[in-house]
PDB file of N, CA and C in Angstrom:
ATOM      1  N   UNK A   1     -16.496  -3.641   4.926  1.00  0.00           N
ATOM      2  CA  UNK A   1     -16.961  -2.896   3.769  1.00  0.00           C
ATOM      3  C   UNK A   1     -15.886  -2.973   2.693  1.00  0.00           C
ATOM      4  N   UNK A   2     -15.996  -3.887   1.841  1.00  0.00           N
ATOM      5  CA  UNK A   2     -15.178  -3.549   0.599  1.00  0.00           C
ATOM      6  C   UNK A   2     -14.779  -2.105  -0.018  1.00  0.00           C
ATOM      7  N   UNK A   3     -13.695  -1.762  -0.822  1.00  0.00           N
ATOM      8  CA  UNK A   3     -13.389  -0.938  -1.211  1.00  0.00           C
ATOM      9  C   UNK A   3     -14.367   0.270  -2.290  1.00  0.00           C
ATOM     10  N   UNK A   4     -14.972  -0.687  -3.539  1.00  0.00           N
ATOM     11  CA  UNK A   4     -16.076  -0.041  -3.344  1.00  0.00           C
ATOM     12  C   UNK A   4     -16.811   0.532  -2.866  1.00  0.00           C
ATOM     13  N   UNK A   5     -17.305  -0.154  -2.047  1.00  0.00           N
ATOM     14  CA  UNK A   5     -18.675   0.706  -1.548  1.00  0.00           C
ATOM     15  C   UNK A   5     -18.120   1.622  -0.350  1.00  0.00           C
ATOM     16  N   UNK A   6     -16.872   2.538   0.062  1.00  0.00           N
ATOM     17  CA  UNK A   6     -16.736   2.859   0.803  1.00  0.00           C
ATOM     18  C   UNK A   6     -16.944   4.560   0.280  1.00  0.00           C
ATOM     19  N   UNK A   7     -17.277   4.904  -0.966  1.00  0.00           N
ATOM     20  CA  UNK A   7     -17.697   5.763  -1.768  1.00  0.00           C
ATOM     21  C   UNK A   7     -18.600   6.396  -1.250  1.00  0.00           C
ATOM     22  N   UNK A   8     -19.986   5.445  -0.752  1.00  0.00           N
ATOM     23  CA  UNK A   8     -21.099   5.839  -0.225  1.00  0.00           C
ATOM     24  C   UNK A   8     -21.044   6.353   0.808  1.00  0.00           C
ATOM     25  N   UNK A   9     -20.246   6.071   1.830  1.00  0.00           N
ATOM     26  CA  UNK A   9     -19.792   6.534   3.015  1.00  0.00           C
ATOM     27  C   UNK A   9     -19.446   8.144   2.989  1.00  0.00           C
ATOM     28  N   UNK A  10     -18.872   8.874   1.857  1.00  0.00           N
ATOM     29  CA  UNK A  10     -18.195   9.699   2.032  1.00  0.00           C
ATOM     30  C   UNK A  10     -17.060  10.055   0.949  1.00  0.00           C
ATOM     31  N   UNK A  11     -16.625  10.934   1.036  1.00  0.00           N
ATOM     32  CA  UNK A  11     -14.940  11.168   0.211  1.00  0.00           C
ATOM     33  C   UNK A  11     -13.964  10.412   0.476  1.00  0.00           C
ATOM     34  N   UNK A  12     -13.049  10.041   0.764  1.00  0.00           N
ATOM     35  CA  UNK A  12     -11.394   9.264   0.405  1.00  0.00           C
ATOM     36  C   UNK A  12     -10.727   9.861  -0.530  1.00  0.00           C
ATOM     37  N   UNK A  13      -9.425   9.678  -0.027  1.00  0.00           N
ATOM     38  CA  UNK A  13      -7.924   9.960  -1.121  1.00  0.00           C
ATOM     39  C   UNK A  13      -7.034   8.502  -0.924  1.00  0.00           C
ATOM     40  N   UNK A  14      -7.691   8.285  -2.244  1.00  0.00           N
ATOM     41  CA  UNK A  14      -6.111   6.902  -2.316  1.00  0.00           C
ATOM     42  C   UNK A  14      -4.827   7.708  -2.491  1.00  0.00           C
ATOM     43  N   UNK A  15      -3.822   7.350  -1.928  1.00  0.00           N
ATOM     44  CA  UNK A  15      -2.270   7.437  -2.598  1.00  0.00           C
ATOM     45  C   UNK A  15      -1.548   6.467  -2.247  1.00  0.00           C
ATOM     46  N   UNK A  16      -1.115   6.085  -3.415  1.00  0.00           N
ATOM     47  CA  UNK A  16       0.557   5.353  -3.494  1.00  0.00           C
ATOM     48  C   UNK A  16       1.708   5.853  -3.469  1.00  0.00           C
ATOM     49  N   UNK A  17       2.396   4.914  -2.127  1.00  0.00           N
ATOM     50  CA  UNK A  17       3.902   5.776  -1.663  1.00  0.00           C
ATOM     51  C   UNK A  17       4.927   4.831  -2.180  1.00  0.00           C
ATOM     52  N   UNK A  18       5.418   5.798  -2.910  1.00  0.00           N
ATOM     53  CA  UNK A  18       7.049   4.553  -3.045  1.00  0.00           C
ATOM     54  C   UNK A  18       7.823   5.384  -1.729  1.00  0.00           C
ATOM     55  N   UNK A  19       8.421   4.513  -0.838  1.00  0.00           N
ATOM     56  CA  UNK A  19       9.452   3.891   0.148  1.00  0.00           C
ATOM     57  C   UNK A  19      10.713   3.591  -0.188  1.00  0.00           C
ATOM     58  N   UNK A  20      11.915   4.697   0.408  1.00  0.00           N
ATOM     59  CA  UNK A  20      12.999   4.018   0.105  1.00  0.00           C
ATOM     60  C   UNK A  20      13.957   3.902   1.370  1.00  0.00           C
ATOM     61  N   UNK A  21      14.798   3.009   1.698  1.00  0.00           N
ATOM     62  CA  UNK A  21      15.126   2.723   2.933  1.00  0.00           C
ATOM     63  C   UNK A  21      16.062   3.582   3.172  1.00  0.00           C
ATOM     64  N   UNK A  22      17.302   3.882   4.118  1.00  0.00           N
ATOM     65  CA  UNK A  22      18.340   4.342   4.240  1.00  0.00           C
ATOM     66  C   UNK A  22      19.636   2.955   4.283  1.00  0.00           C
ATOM     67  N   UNK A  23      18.560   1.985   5.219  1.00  0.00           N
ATOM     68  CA  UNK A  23      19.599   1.029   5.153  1.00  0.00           C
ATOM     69  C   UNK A  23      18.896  -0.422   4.822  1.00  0.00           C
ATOM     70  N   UNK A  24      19.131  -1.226   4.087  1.00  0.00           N
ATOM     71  CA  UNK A  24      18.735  -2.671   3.852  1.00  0.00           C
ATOM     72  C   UNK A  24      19.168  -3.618   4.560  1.00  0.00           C
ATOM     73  N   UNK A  25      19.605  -4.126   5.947  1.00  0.00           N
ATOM     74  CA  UNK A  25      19.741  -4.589   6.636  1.00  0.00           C
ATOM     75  C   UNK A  25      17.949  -5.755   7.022  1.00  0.00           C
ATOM     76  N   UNK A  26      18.398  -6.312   6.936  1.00  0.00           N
ATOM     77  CA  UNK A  26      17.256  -7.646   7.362  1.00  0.00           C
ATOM     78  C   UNK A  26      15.998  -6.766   8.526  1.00  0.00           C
ATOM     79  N   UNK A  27      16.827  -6.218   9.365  1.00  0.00           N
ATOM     80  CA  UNK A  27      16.320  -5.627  10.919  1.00  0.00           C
ATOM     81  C   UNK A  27      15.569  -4.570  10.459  1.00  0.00           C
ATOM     82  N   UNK A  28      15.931  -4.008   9.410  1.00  0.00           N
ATOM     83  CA  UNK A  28      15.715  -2.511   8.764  1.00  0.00           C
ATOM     84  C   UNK A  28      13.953  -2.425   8.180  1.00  0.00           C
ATOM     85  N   UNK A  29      14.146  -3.335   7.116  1.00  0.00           N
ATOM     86  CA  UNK A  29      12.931  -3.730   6.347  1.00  0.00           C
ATOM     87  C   UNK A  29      11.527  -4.233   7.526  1.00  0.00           C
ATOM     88  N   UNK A  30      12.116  -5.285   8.109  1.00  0.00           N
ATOM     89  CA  UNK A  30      11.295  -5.932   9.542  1.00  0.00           C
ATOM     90  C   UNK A  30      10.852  -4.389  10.231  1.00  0.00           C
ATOM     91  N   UNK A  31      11.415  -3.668  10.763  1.00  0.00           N
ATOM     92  CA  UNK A  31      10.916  -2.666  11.569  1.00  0.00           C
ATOM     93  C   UNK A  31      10.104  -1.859  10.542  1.00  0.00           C
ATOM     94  N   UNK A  32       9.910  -1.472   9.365  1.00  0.00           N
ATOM     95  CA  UNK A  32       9.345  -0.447   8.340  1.00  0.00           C
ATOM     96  C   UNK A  32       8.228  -1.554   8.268  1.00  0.00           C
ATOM     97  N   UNK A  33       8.435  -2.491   8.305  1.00  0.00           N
ATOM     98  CA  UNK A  33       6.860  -3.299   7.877  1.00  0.00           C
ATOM     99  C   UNK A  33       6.237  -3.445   9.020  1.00  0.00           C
ATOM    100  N   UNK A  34       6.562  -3.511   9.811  1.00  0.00           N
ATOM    101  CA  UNK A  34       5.821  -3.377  11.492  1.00  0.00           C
ATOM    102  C   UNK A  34       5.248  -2.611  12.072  1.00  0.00           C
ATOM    103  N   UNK A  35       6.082  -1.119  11.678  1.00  0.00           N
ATOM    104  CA  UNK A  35       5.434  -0.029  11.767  1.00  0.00           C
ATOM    105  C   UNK A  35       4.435   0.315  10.651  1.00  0.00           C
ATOM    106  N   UNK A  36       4.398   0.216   9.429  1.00  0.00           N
ATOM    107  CA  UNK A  36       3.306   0.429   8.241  1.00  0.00           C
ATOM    108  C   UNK A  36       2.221  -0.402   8.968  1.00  0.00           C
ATOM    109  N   UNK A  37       2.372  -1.806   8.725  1.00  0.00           N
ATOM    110  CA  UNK A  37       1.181  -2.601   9.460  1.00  0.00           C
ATOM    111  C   UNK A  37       0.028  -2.134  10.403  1.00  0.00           C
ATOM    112  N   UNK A  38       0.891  -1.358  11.130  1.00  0.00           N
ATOM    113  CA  UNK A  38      -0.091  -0.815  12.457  1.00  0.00           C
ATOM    114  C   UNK A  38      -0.568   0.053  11.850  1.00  0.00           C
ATOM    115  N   UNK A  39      -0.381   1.146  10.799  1.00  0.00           N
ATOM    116  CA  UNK A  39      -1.022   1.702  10.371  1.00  0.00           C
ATOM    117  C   UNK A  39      -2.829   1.747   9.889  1.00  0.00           C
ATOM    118  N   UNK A  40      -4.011   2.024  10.222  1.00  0.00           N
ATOM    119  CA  UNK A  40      -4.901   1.869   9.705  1.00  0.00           C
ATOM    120  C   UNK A  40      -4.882   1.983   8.184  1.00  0.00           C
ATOM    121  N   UNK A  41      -4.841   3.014   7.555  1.00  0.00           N
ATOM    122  CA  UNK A  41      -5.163   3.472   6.454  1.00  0.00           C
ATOM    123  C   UNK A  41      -4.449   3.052   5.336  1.00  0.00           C
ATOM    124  N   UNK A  42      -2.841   2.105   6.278  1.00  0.00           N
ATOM    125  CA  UNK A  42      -2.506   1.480   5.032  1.00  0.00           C
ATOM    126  C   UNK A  42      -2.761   0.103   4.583  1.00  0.00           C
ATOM    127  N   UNK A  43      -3.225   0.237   3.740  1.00  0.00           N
ATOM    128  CA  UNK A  43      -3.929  -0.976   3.893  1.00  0.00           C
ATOM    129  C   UNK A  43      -3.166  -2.291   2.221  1.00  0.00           C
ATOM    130  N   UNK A  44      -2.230  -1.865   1.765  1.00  0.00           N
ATOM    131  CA  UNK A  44      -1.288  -2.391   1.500  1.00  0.00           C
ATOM    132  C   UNK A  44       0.187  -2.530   1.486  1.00  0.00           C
ATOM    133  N   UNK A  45       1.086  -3.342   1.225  1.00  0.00           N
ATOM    134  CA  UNK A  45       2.756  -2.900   1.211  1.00  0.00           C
ATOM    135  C   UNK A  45       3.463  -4.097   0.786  1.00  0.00           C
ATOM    136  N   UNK A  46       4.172  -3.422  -0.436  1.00  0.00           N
ATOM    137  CA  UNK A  46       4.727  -4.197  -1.008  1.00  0.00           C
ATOM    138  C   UNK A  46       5.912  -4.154  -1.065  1.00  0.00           C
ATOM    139  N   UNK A  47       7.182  -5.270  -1.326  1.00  0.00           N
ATOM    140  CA  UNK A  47       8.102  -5.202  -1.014  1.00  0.00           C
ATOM    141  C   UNK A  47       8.782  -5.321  -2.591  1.00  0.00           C
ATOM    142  N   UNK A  48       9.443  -4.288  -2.522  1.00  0.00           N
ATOM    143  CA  UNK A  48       9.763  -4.797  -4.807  1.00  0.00           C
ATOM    144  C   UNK A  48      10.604  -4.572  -4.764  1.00  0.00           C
ATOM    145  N   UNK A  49      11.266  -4.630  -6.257  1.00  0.00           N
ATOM    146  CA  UNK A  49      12.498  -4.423  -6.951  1.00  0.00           C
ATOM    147  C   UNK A  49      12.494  -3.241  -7.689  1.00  0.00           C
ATOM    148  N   UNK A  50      13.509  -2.968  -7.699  1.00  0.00           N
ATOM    149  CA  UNK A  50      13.780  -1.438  -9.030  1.00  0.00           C
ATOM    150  C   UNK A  50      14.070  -0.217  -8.236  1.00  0.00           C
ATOM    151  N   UNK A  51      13.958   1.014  -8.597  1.00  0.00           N
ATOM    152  CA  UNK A  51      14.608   2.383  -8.221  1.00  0.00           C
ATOM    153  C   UNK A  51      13.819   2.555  -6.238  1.00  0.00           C
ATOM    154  N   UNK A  52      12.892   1.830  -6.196  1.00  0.00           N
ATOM    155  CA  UNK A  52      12.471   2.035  -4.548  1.00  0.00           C
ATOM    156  C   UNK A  52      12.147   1.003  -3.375  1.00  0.00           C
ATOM    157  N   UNK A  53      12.122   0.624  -2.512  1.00  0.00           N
ATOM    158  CA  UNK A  53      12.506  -0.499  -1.657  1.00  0.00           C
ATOM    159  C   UNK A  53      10.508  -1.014  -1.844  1.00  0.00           C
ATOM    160  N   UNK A  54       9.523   0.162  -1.425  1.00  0.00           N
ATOM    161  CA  UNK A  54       8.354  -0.559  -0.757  1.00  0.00           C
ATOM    162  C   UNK A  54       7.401  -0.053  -1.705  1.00  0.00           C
ATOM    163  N   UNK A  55       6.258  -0.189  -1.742  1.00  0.00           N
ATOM    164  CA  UNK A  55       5.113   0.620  -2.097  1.00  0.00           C
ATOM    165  C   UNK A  55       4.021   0.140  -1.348  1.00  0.00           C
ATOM    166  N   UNK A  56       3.285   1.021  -1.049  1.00  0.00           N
ATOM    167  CA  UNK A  56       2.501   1.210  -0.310  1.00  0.00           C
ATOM    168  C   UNK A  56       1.035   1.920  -0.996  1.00  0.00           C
ATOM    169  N   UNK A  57      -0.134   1.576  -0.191  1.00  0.00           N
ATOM    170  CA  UNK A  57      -1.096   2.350  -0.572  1.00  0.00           C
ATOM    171  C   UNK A  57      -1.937   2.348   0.768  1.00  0.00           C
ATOM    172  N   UNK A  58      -2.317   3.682   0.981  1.00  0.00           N
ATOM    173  CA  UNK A  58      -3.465   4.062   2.053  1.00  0.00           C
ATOM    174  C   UNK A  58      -4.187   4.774   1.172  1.00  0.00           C
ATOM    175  N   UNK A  59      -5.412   4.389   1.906  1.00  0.00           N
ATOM    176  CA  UNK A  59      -6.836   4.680   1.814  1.00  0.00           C
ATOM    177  C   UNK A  59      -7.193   6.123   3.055  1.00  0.00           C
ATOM    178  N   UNK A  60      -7.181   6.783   2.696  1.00  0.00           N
ATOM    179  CA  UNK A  60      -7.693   8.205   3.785  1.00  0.00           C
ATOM    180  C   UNK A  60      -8.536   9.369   3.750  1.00  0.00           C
ATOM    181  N   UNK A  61      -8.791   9.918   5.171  1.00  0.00           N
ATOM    182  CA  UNK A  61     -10.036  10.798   4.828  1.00  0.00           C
ATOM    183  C   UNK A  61      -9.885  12.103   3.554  1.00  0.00           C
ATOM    184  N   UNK A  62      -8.390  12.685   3.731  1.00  0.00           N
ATOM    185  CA  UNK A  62      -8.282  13.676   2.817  1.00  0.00           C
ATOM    186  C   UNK A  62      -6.583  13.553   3.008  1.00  0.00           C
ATOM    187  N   UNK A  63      -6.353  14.875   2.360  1.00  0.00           N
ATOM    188  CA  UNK A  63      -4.935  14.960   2.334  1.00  0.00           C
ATOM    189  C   UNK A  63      -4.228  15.527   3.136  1.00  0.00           C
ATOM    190  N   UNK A  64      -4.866  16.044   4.022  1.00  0.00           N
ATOM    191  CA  UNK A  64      -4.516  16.729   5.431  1.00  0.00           C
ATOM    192  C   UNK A  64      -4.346  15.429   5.978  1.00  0.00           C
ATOM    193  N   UNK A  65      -5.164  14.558   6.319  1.00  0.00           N
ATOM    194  CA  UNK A  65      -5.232  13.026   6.892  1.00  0.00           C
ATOM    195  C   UNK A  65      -3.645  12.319   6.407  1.00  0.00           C
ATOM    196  N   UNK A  66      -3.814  12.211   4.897  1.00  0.00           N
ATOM    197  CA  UNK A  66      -2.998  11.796   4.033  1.00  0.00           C
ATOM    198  C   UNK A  66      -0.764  12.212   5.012  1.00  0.00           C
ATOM    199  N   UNK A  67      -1.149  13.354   5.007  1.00  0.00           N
ATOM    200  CA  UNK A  67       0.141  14.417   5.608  1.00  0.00           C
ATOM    201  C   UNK A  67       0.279  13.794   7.120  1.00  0.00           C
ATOM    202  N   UNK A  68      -0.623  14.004   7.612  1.00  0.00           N
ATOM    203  CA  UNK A  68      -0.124  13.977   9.321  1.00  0.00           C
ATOM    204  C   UNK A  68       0.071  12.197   9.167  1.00  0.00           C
ATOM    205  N   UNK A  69       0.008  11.684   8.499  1.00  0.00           N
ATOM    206  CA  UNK A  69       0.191  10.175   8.796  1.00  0.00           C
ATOM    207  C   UNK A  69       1.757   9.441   7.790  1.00  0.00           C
ATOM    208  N   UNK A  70       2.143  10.198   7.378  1.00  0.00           N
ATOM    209  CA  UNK A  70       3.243  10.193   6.921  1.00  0.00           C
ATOM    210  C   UNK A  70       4.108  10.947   7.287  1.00  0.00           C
ATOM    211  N   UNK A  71       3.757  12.319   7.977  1.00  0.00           N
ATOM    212  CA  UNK A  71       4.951  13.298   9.180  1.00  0.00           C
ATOM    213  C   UNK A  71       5.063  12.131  10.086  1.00  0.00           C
ATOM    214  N   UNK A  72       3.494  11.389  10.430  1.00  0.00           N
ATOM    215  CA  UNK A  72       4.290  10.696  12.119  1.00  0.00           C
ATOM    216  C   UNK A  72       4.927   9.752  11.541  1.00  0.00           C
ATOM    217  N   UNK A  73       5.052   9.277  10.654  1.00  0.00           N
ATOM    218  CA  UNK A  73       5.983   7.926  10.343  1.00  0.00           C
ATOM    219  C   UNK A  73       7.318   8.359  10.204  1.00  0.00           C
ATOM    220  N   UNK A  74       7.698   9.703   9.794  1.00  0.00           N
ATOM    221  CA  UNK A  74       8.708  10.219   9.038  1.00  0.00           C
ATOM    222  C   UNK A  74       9.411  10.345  11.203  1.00  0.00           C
ATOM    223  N   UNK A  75       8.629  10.915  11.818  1.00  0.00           N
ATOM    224  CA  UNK A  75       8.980  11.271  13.224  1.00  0.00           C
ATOM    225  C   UNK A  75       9.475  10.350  14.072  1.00  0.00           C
ATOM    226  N   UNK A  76       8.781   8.964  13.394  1.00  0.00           N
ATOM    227  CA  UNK A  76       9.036   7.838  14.483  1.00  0.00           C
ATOM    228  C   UNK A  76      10.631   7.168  14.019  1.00  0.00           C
ATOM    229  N   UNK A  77      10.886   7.485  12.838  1.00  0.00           N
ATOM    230  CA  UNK A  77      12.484   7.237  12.727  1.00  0.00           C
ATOM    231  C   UNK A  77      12.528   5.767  12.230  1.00  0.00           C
ATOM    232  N   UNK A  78      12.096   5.392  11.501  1.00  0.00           N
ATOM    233  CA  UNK A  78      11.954   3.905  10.719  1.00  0.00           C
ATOM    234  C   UNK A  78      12.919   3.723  10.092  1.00  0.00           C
ATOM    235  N   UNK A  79      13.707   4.415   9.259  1.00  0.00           N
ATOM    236  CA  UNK A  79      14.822   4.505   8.247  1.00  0.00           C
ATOM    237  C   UNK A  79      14.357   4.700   7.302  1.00  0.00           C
ATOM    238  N   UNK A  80      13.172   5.526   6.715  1.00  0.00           N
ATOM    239  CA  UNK A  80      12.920   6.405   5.539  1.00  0.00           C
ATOM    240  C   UNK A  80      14.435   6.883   5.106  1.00  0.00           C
ATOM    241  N   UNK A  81      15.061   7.054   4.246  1.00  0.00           N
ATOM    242  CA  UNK A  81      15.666   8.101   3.123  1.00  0.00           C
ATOM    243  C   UNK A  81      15.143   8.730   2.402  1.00  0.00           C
ATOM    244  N   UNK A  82      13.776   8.245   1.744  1.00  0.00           N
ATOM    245  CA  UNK A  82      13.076   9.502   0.666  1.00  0.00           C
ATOM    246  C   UNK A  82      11.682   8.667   0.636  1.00  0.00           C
ATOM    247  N   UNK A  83      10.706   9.335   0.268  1.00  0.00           N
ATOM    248  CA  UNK A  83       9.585   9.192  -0.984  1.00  0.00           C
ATOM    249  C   UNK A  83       8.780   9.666  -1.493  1.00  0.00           C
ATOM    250  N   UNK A  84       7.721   9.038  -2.224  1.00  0.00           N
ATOM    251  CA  UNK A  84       7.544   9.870  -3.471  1.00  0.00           C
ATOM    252  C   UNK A  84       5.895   9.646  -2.904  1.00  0.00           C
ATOM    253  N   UNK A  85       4.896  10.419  -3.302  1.00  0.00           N
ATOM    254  CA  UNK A  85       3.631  10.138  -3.397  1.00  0.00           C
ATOM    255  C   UNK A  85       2.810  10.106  -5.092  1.00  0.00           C
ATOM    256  N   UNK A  86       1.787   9.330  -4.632  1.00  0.00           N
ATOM    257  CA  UNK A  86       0.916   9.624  -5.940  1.00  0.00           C
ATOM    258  C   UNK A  86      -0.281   9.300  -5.776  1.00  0.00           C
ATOM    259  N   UNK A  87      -1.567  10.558  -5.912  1.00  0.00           N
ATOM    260  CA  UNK A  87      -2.290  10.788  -5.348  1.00  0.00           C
ATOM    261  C   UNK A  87      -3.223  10.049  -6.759  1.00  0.00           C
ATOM    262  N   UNK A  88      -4.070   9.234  -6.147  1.00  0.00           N
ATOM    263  CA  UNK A  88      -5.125   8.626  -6.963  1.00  0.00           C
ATOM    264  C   UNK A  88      -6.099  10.009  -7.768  1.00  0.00           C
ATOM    265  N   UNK A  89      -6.596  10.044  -8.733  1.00  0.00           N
ATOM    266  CA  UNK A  89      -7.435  10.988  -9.164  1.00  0.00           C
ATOM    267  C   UNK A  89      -9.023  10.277  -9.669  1.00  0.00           C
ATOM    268  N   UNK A  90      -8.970   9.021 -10.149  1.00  0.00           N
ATOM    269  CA  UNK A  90      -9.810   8.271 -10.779  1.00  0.00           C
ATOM    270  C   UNK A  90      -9.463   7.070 -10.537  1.00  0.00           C
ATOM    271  N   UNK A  91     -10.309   5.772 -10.123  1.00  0.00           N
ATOM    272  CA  UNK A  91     -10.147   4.468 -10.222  1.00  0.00           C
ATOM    273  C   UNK A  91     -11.334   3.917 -10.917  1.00  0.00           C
ATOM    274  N   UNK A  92     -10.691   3.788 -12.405  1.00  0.00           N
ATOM    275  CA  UNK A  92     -11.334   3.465 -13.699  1.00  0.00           C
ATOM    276  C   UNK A  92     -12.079   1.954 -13.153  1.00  0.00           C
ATOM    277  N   UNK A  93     -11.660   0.974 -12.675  1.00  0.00           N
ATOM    278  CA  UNK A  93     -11.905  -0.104 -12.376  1.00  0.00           C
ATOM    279  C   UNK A  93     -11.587  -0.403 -11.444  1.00  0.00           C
ATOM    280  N   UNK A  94     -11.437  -1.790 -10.719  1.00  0.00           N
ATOM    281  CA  UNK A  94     -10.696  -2.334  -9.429  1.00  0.00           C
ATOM    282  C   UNK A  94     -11.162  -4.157  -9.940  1.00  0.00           C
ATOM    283  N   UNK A  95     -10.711  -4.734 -10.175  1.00  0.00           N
ATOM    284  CA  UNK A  95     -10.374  -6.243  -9.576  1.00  0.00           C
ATOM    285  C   UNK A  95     -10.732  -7.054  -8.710  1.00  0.00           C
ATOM    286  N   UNK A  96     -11.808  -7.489  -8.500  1.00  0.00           N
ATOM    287  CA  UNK A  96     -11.892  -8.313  -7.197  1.00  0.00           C
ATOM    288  C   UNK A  96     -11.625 -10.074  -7.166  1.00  0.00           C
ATOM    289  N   UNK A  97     -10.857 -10.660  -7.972  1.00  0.00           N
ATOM    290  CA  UNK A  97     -10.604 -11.968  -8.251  1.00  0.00           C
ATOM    291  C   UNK A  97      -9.254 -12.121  -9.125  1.00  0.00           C
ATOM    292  N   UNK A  98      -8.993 -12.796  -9.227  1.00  0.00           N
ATOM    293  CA  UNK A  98      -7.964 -13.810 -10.089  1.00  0.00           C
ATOM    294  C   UNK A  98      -8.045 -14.658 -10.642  1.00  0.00           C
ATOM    295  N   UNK A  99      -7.324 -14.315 -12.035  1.00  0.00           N
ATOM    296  CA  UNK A  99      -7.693 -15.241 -13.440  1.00  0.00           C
ATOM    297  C   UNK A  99      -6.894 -16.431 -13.221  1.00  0.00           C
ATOM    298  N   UNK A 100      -7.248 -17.049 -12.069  1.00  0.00           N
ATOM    299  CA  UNK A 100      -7.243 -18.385 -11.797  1.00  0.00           C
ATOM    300  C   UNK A 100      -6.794 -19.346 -13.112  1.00  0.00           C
ATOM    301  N   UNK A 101      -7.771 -19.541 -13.761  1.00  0.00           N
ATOM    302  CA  UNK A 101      -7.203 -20.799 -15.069  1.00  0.00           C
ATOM    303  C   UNK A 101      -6.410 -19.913 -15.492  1.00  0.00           C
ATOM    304  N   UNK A 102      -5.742 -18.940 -16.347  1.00  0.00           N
ATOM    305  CA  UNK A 102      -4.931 -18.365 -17.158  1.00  0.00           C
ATOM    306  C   UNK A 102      -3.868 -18.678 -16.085  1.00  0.00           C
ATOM    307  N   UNK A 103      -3.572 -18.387 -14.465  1.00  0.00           N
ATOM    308  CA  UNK A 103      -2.761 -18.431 -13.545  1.00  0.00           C
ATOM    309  C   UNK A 103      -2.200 -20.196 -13.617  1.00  0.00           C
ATOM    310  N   UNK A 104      -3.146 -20.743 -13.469  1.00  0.00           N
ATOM    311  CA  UNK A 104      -2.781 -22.459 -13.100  1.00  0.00           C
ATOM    312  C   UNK A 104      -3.277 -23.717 -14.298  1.00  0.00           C
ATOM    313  N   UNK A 105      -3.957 -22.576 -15.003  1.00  0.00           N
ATOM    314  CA  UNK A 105      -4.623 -23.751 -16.111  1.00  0.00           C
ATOM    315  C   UNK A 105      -5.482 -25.090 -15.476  1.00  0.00           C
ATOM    316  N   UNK A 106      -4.998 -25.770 -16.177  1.00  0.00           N
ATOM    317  CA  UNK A 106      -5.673 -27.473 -15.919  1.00  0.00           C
ATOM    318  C   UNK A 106      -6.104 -27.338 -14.286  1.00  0.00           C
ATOM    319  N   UNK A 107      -5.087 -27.003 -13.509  1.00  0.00           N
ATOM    320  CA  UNK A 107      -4.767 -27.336 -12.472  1.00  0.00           C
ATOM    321  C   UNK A 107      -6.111 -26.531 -11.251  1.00  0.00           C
ATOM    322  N   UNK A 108      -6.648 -25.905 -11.956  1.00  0.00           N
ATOM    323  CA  UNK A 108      -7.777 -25.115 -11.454  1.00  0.00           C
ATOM    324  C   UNK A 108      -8.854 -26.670 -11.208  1.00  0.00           C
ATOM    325  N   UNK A 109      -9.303 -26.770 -12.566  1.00  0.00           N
ATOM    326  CA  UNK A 109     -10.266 -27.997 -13.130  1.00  0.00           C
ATOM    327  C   UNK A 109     -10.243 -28.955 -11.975  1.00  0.00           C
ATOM    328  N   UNK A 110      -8.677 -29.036 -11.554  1.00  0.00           N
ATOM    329  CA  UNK A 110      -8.676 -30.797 -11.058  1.00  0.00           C
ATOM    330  C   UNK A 110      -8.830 -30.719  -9.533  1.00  0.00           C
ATOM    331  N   UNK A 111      -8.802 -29.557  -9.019  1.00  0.00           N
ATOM    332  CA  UNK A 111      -9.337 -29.481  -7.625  1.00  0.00           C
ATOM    333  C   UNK A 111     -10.604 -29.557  -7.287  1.00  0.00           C
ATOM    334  N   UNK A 112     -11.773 -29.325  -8.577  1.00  0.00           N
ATOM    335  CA  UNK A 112     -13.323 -29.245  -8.179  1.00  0.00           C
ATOM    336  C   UNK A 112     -13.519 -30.681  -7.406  1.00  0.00           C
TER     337      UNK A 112
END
């Protein structure tokens, strides 16, 4: 079921977590993405640059849901130091493709 239509189903709370490590060690990052992974509800994670190591986004039933799934991560001892949440309120749009020619130009054309 695409993201859309999971509306029909019911309620959801998106939130986006910025992630920040305690330690940056190679081993460090590897274990925080291993453990997110298994996660159901998260269903992205990104690894960036600037003031926080990850971001993340789960998809969940509510915010009670939202809580107990970030206490158990916080419990299992990953090397969290901090983060931040941000609770979706509206998703004006969503994206389902890539502007391919603007991305590769010509180079789109010459694969048909």
């Amino acid at each position: 079921m695409t993201f859309n239509n999971v509306a029909k189903l019911g309620e959801t709370l998106t939130v986006f977590t910025e992630f920040t490590l305690k330690n940056h060690r190679q081993i460090d990052f590897a274990r925080f993405q291993e453990t997110l992974e298994k996660i159901d509800s998260c269903v992205e994670c990104h690894l960036v640059s600037g003031g926080y190591d990850y971001l993340a986004k789960f998809v969940t039933a509510g915010i009670s849901d939202y809580q107990n799934i970030v206490e158990a991560l916080i419990d299992k001892d990953v090397g969290i130091d901090k983060y931040f949440s941000f609770v979706v309120m509206k998703t004006p749009f969503v994206k389902n493709h890539l502007p391919l020619g603007r991305l590769f130009g010509d180079r789109v054309h010459d694969q048909s």
